[in-house]
C-alpha atoms as a PDB file:
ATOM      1  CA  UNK A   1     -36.571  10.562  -3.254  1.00  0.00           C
ATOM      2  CA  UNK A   2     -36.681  14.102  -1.522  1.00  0.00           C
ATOM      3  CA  UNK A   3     -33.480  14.670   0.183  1.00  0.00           C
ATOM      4  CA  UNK A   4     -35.146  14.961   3.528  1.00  0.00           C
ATOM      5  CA  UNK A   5     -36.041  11.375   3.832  1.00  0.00           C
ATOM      6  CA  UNK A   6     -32.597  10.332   2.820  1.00  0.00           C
ATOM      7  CA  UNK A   7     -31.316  12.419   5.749  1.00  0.00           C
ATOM      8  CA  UNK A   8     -34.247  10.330   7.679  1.00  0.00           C
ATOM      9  CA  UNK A   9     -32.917   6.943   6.093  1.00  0.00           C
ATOM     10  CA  UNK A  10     -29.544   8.335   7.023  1.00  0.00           C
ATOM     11  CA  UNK A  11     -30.632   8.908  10.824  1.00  0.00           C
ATOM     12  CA  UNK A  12     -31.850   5.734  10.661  1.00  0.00           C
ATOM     13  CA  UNK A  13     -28.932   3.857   9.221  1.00  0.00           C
ATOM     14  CA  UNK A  14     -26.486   5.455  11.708  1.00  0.00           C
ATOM     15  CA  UNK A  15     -28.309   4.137  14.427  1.00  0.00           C
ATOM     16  CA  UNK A  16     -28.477   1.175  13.120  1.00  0.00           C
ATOM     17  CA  UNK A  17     -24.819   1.072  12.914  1.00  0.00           C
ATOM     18  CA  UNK A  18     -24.576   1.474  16.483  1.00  0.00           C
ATOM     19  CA  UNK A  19     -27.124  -1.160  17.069  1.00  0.00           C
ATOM     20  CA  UNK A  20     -25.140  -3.416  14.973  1.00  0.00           C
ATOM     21  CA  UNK A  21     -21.736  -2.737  16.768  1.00  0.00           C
ATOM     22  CA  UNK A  22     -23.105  -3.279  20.261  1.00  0.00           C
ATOM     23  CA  UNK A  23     -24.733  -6.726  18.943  1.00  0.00           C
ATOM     24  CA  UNK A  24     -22.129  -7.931  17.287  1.00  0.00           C
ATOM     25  CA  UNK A  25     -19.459  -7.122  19.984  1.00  0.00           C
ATOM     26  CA  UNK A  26     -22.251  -8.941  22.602  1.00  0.00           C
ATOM     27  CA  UNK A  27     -22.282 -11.586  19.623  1.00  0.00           C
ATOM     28  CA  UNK A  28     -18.511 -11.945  19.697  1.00  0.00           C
ATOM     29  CA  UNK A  29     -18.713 -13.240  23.052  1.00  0.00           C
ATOM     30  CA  UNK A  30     -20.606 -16.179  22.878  1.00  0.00           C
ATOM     31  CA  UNK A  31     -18.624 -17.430  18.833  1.00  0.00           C
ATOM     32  CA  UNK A  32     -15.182 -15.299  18.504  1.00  0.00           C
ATOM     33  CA  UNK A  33     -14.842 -12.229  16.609  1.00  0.00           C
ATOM     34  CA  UNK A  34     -14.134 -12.733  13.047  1.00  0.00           C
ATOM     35  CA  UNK A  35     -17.129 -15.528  13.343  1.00  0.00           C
ATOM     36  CA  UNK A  36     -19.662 -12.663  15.033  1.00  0.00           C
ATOM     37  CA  UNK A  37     -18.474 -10.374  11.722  1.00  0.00           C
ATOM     38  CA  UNK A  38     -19.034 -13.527   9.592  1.00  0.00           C
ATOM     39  CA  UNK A  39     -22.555 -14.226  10.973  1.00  0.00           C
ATOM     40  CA  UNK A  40     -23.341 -10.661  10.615  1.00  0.00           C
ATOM     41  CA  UNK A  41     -22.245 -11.076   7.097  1.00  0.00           C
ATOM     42  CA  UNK A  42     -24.572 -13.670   6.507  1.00  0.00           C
ATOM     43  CA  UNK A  43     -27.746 -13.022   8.362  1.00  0.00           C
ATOM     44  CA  UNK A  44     -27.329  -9.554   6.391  1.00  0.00           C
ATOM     45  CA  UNK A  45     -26.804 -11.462   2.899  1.00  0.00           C
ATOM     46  CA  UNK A  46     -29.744 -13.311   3.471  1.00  0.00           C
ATOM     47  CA  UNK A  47     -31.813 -10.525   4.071  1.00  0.00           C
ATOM     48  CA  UNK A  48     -30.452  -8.574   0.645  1.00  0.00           C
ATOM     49  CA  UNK A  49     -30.665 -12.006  -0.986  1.00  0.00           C
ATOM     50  CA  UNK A  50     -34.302 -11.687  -0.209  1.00  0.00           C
ATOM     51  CA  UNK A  51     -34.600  -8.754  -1.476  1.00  0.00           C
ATOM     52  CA  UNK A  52     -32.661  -8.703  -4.549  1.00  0.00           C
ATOM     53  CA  UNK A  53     -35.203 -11.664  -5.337  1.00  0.00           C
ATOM     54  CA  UNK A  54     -38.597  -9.343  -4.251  1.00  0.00           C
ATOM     55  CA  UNK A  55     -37.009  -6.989  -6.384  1.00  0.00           C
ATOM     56  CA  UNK A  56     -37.797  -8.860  -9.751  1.00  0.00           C
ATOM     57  CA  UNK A  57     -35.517  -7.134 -11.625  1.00  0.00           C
ATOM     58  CA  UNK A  58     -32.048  -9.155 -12.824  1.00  0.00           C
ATOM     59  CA  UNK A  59     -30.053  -6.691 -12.348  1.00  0.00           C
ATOM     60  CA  UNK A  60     -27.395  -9.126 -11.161  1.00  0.00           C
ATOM     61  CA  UNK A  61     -26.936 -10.407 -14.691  1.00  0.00           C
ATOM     62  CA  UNK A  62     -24.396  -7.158 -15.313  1.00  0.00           C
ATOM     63  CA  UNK A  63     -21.816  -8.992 -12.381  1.00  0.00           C
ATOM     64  CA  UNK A  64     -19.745 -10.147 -14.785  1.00  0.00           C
ATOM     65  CA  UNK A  65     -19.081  -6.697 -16.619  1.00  0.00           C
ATOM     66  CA  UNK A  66     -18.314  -5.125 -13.384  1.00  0.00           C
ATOM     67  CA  UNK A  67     -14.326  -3.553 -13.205  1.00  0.00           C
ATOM     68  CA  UNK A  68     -13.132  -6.245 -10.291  1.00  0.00           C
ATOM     69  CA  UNK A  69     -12.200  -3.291  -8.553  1.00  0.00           C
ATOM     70  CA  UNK A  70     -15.750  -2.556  -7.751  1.00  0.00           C
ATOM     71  CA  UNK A  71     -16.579  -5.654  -5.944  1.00  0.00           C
ATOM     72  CA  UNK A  72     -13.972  -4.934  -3.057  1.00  0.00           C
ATOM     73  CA  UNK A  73     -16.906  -3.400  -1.303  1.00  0.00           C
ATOM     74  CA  UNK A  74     -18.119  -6.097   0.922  1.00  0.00           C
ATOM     75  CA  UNK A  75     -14.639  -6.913   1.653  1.00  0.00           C
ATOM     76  CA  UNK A  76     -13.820  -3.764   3.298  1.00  0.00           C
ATOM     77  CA  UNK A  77     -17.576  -3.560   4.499  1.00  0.00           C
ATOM     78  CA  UNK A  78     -16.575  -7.195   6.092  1.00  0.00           C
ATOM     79  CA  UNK A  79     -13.374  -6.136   7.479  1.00  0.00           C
ATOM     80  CA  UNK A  80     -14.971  -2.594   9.153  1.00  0.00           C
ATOM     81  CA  UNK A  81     -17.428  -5.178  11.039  1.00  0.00           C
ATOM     82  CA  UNK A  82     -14.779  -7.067  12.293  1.00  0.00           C
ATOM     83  CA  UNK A  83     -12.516  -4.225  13.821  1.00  0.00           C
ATOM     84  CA  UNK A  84     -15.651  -2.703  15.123  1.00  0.00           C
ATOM     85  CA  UNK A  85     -16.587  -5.458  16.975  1.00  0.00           C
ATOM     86  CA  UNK A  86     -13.367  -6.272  18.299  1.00  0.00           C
ATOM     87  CA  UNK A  87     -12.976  -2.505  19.182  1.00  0.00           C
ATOM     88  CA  UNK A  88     -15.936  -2.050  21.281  1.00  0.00           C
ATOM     89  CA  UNK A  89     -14.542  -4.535  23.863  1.00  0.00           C
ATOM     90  CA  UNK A  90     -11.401  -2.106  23.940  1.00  0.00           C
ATOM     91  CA  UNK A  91     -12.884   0.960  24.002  1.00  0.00           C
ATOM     92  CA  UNK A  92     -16.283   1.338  24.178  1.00  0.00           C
ATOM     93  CA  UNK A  93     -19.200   1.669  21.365  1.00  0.00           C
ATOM     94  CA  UNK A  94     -19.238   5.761  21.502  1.00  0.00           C
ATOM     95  CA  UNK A  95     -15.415   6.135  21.115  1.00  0.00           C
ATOM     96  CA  UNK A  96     -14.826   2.724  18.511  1.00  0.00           C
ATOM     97  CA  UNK A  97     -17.815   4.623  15.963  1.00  0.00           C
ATOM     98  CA  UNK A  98     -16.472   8.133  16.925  1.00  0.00           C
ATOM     99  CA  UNK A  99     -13.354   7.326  15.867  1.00  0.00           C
ATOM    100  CA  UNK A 100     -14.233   5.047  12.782  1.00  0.00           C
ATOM    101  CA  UNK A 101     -16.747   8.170  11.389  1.00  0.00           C
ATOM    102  CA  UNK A 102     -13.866  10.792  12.142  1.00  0.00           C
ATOM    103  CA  UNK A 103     -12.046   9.099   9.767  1.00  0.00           C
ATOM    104  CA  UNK A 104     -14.476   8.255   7.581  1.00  0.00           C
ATOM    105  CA  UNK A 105     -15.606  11.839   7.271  1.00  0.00           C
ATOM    106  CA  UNK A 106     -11.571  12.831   6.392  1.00  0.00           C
ATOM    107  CA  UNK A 107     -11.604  10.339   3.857  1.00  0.00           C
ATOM    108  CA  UNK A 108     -14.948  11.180   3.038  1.00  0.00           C
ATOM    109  CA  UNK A 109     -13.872  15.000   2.015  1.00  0.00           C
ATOM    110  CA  UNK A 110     -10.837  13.969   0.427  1.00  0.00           C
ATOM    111  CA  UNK A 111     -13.350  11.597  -1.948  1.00  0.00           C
ATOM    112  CA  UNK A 112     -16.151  14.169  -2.616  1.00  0.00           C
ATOM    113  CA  UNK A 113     -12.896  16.952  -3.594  1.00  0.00           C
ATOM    114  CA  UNK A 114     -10.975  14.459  -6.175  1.00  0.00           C
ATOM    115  CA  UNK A 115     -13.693  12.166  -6.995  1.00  0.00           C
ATOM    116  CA  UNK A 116     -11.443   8.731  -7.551  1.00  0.00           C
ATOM    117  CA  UNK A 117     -14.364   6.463  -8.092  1.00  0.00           C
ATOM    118  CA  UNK A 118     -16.246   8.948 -10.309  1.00  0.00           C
ATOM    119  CA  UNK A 119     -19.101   9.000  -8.312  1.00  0.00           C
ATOM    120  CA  UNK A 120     -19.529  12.578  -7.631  1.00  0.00           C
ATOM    121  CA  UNK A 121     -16.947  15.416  -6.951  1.00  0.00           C
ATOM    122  CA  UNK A 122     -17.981  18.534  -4.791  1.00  0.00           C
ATOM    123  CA  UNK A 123     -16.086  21.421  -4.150  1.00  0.00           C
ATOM    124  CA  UNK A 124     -14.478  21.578  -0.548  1.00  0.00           C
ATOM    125  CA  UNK A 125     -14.372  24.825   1.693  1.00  0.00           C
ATOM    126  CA  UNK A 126     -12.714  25.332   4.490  1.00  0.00           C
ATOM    127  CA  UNK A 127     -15.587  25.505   7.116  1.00  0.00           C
ATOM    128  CA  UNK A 128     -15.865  21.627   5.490  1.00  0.00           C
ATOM    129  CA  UNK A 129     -12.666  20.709   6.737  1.00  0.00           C
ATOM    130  CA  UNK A 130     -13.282  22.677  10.143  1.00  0.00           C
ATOM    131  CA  UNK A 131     -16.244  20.810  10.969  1.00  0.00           C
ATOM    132  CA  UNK A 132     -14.245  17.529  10.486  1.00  0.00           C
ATOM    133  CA  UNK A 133     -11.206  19.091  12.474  1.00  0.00           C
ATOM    134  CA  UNK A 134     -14.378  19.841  15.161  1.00  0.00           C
ATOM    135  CA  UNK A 135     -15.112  16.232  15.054  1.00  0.00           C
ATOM    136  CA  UNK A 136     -11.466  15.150  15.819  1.00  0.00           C
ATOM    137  CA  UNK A 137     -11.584  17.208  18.811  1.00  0.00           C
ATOM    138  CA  UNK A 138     -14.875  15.744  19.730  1.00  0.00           C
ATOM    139  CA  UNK A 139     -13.576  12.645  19.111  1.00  0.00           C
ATOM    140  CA  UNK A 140     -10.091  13.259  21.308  1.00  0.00           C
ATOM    141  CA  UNK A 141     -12.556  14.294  24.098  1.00  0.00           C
ATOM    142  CA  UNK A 142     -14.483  11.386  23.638  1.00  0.00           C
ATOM    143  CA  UNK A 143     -11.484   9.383  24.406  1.00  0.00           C
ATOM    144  CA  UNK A 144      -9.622  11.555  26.690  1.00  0.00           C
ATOM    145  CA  UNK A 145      -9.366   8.183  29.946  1.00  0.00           C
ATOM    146  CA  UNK A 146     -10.851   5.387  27.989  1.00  0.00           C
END
């Protein structure tokens, strides 16, 4: 896959994000908010269920190999719904993502420079971390009276 299109899928996935937080927050107020993150959950577990069958190819049949370490991912996928959802009523979809991706973008650079998961590990310059301290400002004007 050309890395232009995965900055396209990327474009599309963050705006999906912020699709998802508004919904689920709207969600939250008709069911609570850990069961708006829960029917998230499912609805989207369905959907990969579906796919993972369309797919054809067992790969699930390795689960039981995987370090249990590695499976933690839905849980903290889980809990990020839930505290985005209950976030948005606090303070707003723009500052609850800005926020969330400021952060994730620190941890994000600290991942790529020492590579804990083994995944991949990229050198980090400077004008990396400016850009992130950029965002924190962004994101402290973003806030500034909500």
């Amino acid at each position: 896959m050309s890395k232009y299109l995965v900055y396209v899928l990327l474009v599309v996935g963050g705006t999906f994000v912020s699709l998802q937080a508004s919904i689920n927050a709207r969600l939250a107020k008709y069911v609570g908010f850990v069961e708006s993150a829960f029917i998230s959950f499912t609805v989207g577990t369905m959907v990969l269920a579906a796919a993972v069958l369309l797919k054809n190819e067992n790969g699930l049949k390795h689960i039981f190999e995987v370090p249990p370490v590695f499976l933690t991912g839905g849980m903290l996928g889980a809990c990020f719904v839930f505290i985005i959802t209950y976030s948005v009523h606090v303070t707003g979809v723009a500052s609850a993502l800005a926020t969330a991706i400021g952060v994730q973008l620190l941890v994000g650079l600290l991942i790529d420079k020492y590579n804990p998961m083994n995944v991949i590990k990229l050198d980090v310059h400077w004008y990396n971390v400016l850009g992130v301290l950029f965002i924190i400002l962004g994101i402290i004007l973003l806030t500034r009276g909500r």
